[in-house]
PDB file of N, CA and C in Angstrom:
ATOM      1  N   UNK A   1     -10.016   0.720  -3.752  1.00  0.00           N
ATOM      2  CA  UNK A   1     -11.110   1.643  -3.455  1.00  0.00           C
ATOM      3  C   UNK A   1     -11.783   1.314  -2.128  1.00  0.00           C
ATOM      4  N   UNK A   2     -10.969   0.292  -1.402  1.00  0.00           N
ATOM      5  CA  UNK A   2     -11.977   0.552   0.305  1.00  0.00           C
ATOM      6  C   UNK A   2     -11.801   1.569   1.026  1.00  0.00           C
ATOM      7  N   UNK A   3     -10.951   2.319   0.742  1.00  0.00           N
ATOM      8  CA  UNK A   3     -11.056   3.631   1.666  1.00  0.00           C
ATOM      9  C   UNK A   3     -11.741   4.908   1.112  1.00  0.00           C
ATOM     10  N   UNK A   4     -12.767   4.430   0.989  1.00  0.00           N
ATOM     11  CA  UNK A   4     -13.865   5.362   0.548  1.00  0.00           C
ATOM     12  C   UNK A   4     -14.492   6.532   1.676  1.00  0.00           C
ATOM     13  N   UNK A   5     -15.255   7.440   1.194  1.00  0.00           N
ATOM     14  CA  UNK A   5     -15.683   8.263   2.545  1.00  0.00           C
ATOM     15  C   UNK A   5     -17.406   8.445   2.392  1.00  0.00           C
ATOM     16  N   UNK A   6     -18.057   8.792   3.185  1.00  0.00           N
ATOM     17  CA  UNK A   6     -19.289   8.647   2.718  1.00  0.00           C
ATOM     18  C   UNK A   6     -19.670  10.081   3.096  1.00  0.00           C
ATOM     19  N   UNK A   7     -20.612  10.633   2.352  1.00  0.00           N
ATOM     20  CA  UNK A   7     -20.948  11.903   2.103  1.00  0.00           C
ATOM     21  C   UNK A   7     -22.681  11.693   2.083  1.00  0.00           C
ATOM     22  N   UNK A   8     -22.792  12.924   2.384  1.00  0.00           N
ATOM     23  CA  UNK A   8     -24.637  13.822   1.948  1.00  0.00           C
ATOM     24  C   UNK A   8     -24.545  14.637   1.899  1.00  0.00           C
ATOM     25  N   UNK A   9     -25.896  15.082   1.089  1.00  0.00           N
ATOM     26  CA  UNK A   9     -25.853  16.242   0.354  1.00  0.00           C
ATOM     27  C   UNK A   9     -26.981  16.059   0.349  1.00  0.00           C
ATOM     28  N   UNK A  10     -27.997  17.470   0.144  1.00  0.00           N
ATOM     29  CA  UNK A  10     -29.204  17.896  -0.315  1.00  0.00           C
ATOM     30  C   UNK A  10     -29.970  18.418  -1.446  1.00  0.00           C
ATOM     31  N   UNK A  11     -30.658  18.164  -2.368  1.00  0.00           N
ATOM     32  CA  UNK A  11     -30.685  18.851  -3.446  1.00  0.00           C
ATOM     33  C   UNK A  11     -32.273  17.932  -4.024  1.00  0.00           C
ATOM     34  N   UNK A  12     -33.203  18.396  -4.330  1.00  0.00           N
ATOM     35  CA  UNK A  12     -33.454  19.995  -3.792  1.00  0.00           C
ATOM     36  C   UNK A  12     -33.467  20.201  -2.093  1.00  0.00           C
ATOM     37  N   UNK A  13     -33.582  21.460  -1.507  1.00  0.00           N
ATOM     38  CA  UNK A  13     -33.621  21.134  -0.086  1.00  0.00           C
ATOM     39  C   UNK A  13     -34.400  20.158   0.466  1.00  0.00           C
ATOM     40  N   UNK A  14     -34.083  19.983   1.675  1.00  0.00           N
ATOM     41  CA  UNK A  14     -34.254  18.416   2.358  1.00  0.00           C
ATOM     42  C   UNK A  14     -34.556  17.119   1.461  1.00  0.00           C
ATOM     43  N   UNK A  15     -34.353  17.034   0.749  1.00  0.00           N
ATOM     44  CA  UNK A  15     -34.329  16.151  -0.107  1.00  0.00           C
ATOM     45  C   UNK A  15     -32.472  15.174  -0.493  1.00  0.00           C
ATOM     46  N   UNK A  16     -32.606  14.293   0.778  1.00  0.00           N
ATOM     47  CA  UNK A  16     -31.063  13.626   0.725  1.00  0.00           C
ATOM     48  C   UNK A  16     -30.734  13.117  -0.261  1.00  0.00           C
ATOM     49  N   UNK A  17     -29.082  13.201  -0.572  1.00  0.00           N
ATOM     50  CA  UNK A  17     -28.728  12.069  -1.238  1.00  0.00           C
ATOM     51  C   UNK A  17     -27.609  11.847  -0.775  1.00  0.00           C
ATOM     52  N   UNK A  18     -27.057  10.329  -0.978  1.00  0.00           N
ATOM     53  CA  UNK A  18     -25.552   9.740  -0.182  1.00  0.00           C
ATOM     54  C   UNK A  18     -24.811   9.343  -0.930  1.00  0.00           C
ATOM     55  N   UNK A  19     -23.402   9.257  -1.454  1.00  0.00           N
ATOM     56  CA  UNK A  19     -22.267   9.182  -1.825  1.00  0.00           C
ATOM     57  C   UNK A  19     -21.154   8.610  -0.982  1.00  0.00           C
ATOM     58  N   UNK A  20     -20.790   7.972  -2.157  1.00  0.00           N
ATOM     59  CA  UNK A  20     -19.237   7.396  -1.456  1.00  0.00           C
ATOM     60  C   UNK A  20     -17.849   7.377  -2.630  1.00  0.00           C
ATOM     61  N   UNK A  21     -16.986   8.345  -1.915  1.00  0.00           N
ATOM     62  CA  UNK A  21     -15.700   8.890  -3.037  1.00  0.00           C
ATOM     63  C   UNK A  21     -14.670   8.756  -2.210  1.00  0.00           C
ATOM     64  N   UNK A  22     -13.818   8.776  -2.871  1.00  0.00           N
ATOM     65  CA  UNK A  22     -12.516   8.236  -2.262  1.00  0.00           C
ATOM     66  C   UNK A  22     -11.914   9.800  -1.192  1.00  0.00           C
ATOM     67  N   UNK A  23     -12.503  11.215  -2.064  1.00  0.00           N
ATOM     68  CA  UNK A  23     -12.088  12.276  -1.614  1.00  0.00           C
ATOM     69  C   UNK A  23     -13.481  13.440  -1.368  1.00  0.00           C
ATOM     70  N   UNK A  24     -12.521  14.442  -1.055  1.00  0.00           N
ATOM     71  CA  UNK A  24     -14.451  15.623  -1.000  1.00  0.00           C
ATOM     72  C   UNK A  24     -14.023  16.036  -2.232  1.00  0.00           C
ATOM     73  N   UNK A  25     -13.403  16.149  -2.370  1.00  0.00           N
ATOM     74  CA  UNK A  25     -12.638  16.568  -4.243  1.00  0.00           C
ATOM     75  C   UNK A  25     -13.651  16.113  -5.391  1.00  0.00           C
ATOM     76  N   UNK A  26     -14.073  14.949  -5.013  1.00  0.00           N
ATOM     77  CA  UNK A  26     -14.518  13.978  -5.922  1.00  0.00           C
ATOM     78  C   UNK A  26     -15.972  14.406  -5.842  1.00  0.00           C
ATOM     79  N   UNK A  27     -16.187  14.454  -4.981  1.00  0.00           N
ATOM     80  CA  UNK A  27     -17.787  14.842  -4.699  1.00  0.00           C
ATOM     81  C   UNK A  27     -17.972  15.995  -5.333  1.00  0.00           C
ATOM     82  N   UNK A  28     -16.992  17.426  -4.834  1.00  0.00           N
ATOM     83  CA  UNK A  28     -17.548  18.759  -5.514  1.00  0.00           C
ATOM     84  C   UNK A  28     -17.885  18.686  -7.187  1.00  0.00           C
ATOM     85  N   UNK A  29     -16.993  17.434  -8.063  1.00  0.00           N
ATOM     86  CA  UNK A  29     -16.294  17.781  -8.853  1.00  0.00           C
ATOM     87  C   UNK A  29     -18.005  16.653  -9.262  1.00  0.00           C
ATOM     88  N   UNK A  30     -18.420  15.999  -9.109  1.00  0.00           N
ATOM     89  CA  UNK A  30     -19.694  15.024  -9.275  1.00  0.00           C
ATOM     90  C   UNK A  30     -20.582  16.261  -9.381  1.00  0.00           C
ATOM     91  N   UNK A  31     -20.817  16.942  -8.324  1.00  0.00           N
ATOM     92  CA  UNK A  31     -22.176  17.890  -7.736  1.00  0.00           C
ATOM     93  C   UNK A  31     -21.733  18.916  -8.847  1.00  0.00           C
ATOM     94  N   UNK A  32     -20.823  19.359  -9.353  1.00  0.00           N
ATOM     95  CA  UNK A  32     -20.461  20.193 -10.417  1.00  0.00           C
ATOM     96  C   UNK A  32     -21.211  19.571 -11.954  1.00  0.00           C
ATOM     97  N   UNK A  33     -20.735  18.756 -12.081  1.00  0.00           N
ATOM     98  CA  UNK A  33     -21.169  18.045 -13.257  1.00  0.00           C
ATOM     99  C   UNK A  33     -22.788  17.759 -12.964  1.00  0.00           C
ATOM    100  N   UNK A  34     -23.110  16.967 -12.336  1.00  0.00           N
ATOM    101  CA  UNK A  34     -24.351  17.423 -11.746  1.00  0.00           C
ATOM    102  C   UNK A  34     -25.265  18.092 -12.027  1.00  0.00           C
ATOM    103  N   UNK A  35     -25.057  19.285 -11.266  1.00  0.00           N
ATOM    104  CA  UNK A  35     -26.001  20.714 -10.924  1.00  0.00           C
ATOM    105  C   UNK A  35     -24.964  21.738 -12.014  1.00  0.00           C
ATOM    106  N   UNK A  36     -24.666  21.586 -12.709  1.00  0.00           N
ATOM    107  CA  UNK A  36     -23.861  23.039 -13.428  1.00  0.00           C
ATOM    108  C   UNK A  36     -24.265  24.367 -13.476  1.00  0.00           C
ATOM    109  N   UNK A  37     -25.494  24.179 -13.254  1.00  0.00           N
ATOM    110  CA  UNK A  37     -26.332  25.633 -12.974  1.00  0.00           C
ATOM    111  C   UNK A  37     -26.605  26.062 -11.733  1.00  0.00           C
ATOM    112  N   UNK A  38     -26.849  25.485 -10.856  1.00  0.00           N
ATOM    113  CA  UNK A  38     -26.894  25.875  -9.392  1.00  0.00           C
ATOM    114  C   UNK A  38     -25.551  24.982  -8.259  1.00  0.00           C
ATOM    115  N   UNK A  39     -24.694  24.790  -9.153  1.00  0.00           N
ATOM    116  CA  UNK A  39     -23.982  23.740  -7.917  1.00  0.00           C
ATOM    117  C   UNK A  39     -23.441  24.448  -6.693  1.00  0.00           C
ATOM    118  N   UNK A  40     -23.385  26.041  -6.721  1.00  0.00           N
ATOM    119  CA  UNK A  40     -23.658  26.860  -5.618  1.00  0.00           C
ATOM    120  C   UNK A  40     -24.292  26.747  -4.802  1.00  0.00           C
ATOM    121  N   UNK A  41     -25.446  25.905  -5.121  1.00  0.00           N
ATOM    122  CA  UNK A  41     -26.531  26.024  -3.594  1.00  0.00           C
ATOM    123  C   UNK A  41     -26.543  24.634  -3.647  1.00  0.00           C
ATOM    124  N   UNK A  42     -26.240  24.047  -3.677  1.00  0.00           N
ATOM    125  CA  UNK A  42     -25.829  22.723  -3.566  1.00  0.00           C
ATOM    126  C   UNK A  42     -24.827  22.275  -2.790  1.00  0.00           C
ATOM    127  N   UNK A  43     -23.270  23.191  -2.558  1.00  0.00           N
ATOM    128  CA  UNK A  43     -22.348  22.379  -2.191  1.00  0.00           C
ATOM    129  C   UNK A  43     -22.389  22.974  -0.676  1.00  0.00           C
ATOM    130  N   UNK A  44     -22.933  23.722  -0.376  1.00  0.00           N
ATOM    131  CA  UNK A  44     -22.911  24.144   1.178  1.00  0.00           C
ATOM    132  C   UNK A  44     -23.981  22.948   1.825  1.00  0.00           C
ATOM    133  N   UNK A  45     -24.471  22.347   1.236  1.00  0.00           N
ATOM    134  CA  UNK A  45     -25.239  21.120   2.252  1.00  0.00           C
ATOM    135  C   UNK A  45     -24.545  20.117   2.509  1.00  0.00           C
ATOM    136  N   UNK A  46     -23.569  19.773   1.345  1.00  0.00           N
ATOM    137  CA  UNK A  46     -22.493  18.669   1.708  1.00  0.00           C
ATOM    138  C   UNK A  46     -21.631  18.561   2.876  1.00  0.00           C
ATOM    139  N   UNK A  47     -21.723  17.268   3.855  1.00  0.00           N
ATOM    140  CA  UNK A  47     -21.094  16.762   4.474  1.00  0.00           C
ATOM    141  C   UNK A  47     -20.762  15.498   4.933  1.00  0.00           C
ATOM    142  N   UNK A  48     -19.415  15.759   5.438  1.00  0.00           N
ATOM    143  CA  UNK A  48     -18.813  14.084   4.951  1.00  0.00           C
ATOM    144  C   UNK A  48     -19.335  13.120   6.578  1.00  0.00           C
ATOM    145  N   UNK A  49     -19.878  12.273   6.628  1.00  0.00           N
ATOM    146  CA  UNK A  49     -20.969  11.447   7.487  1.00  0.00           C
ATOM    147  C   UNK A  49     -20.098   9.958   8.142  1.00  0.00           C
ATOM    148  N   UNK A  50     -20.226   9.915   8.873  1.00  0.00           N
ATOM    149  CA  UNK A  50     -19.276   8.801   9.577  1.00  0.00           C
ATOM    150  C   UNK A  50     -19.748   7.143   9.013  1.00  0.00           C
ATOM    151  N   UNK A  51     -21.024   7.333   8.958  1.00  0.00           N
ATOM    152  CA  UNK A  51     -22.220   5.308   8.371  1.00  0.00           C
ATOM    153  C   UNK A  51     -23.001   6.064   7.983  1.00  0.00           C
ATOM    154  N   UNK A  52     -23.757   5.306   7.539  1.00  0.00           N
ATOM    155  CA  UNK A  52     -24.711   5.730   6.519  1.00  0.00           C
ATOM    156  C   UNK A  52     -25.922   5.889   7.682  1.00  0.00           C
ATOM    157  N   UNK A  53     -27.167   5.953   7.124  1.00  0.00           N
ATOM    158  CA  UNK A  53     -28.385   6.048   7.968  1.00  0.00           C
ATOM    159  C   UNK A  53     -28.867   5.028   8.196  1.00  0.00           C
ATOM    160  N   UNK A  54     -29.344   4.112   8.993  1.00  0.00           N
ATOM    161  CA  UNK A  54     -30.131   3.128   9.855  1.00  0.00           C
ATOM    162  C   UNK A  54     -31.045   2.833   8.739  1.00  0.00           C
ATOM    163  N   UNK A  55     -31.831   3.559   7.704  1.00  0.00           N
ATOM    164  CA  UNK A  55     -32.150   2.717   6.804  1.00  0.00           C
ATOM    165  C   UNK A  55     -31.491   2.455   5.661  1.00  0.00           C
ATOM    166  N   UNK A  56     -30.347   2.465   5.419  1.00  0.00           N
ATOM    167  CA  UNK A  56     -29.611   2.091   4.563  1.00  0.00           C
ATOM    168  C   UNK A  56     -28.877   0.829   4.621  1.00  0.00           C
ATOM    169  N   UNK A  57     -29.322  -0.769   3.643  1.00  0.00           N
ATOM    170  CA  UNK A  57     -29.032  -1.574   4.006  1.00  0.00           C
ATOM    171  C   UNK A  57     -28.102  -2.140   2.665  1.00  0.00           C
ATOM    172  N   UNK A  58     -26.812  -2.912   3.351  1.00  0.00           N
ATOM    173  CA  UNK A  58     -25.873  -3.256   2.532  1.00  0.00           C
ATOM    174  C   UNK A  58     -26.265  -4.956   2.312  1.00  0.00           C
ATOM    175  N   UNK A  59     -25.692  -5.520   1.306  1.00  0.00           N
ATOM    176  CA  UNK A  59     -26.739  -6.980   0.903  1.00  0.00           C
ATOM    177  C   UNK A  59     -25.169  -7.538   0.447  1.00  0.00           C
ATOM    178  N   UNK A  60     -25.523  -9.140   1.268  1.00  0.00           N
ATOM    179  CA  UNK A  60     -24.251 -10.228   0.500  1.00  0.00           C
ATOM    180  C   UNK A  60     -24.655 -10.456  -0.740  1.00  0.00           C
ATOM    181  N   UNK A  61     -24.230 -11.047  -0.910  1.00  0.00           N
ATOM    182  CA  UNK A  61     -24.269 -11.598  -2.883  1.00  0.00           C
ATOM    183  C   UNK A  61     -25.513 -12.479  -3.260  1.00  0.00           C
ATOM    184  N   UNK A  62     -26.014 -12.889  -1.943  1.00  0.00           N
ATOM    185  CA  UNK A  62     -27.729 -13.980  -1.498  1.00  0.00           C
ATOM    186  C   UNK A  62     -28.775 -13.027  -1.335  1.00  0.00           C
ATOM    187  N   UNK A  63     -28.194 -11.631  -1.330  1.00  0.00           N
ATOM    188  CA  UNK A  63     -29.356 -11.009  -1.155  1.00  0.00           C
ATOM    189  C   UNK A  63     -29.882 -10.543   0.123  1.00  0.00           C
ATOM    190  N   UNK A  64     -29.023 -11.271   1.046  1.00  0.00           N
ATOM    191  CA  UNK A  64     -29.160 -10.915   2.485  1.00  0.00           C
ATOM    192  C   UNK A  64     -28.742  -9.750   3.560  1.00  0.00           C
ATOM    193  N   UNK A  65     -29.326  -8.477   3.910  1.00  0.00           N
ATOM    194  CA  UNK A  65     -28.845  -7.345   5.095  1.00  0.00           C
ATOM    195  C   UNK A  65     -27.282  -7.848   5.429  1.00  0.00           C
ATOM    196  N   UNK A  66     -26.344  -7.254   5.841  1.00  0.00           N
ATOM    197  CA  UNK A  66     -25.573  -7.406   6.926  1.00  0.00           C
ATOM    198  C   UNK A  66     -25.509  -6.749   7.556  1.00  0.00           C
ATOM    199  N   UNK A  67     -25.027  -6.918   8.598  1.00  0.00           N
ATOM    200  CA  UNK A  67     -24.849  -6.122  10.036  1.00  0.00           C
ATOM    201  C   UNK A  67     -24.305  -5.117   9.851  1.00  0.00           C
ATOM    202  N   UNK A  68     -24.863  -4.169  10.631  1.00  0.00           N
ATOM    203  CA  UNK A  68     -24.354  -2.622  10.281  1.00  0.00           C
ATOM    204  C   UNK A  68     -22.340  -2.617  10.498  1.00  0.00           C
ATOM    205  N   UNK A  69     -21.982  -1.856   9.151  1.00  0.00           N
ATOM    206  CA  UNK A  69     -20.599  -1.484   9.238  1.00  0.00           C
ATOM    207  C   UNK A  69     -20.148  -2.633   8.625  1.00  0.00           C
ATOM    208  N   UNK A  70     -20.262  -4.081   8.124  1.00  0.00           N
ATOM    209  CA  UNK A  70     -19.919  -5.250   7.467  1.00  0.00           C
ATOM    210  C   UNK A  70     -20.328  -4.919   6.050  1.00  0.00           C
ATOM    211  N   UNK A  71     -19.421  -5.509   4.851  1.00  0.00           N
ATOM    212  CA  UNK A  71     -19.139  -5.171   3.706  1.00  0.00           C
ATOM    213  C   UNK A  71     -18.843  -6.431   3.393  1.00  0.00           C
TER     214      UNK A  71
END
């Protein structure tokens, strides 16, 4: 599973959220289960995002930030 892709999406509007799936497949099929009642207005905000956002911080096993793009 390291070749994951990272995704956002909105819901309710401007209101982010971020994902990471191996496919966009995976995502519609999440936001489906999801939203079952509106996943229509939901999946047109989705897009697949190169890194995450500048405040999004990934942690070693100590609990410690790493450097952006390190896993």
């Amino acid at each position: 599973m390291s070749d994951l892709k990272k995704f956002r999406y909105e819901f309710p509007p401007l209101d982010a959220h971020f994902l990471e799936a191996p496919t966009p497949r995976a995502v519609v099929e999440f936001i489906k289960r999801t939203y079952p009642h509106n996943w229509e207005e939901v999946l047109p905000t989705l897009v697949e995002i190169q890194d995450w956002p500048r405040f999004w911080k990934t942690l070693d096993h100590d609990g410690r930030p790493l450097p952006p793009g390190r896993r």
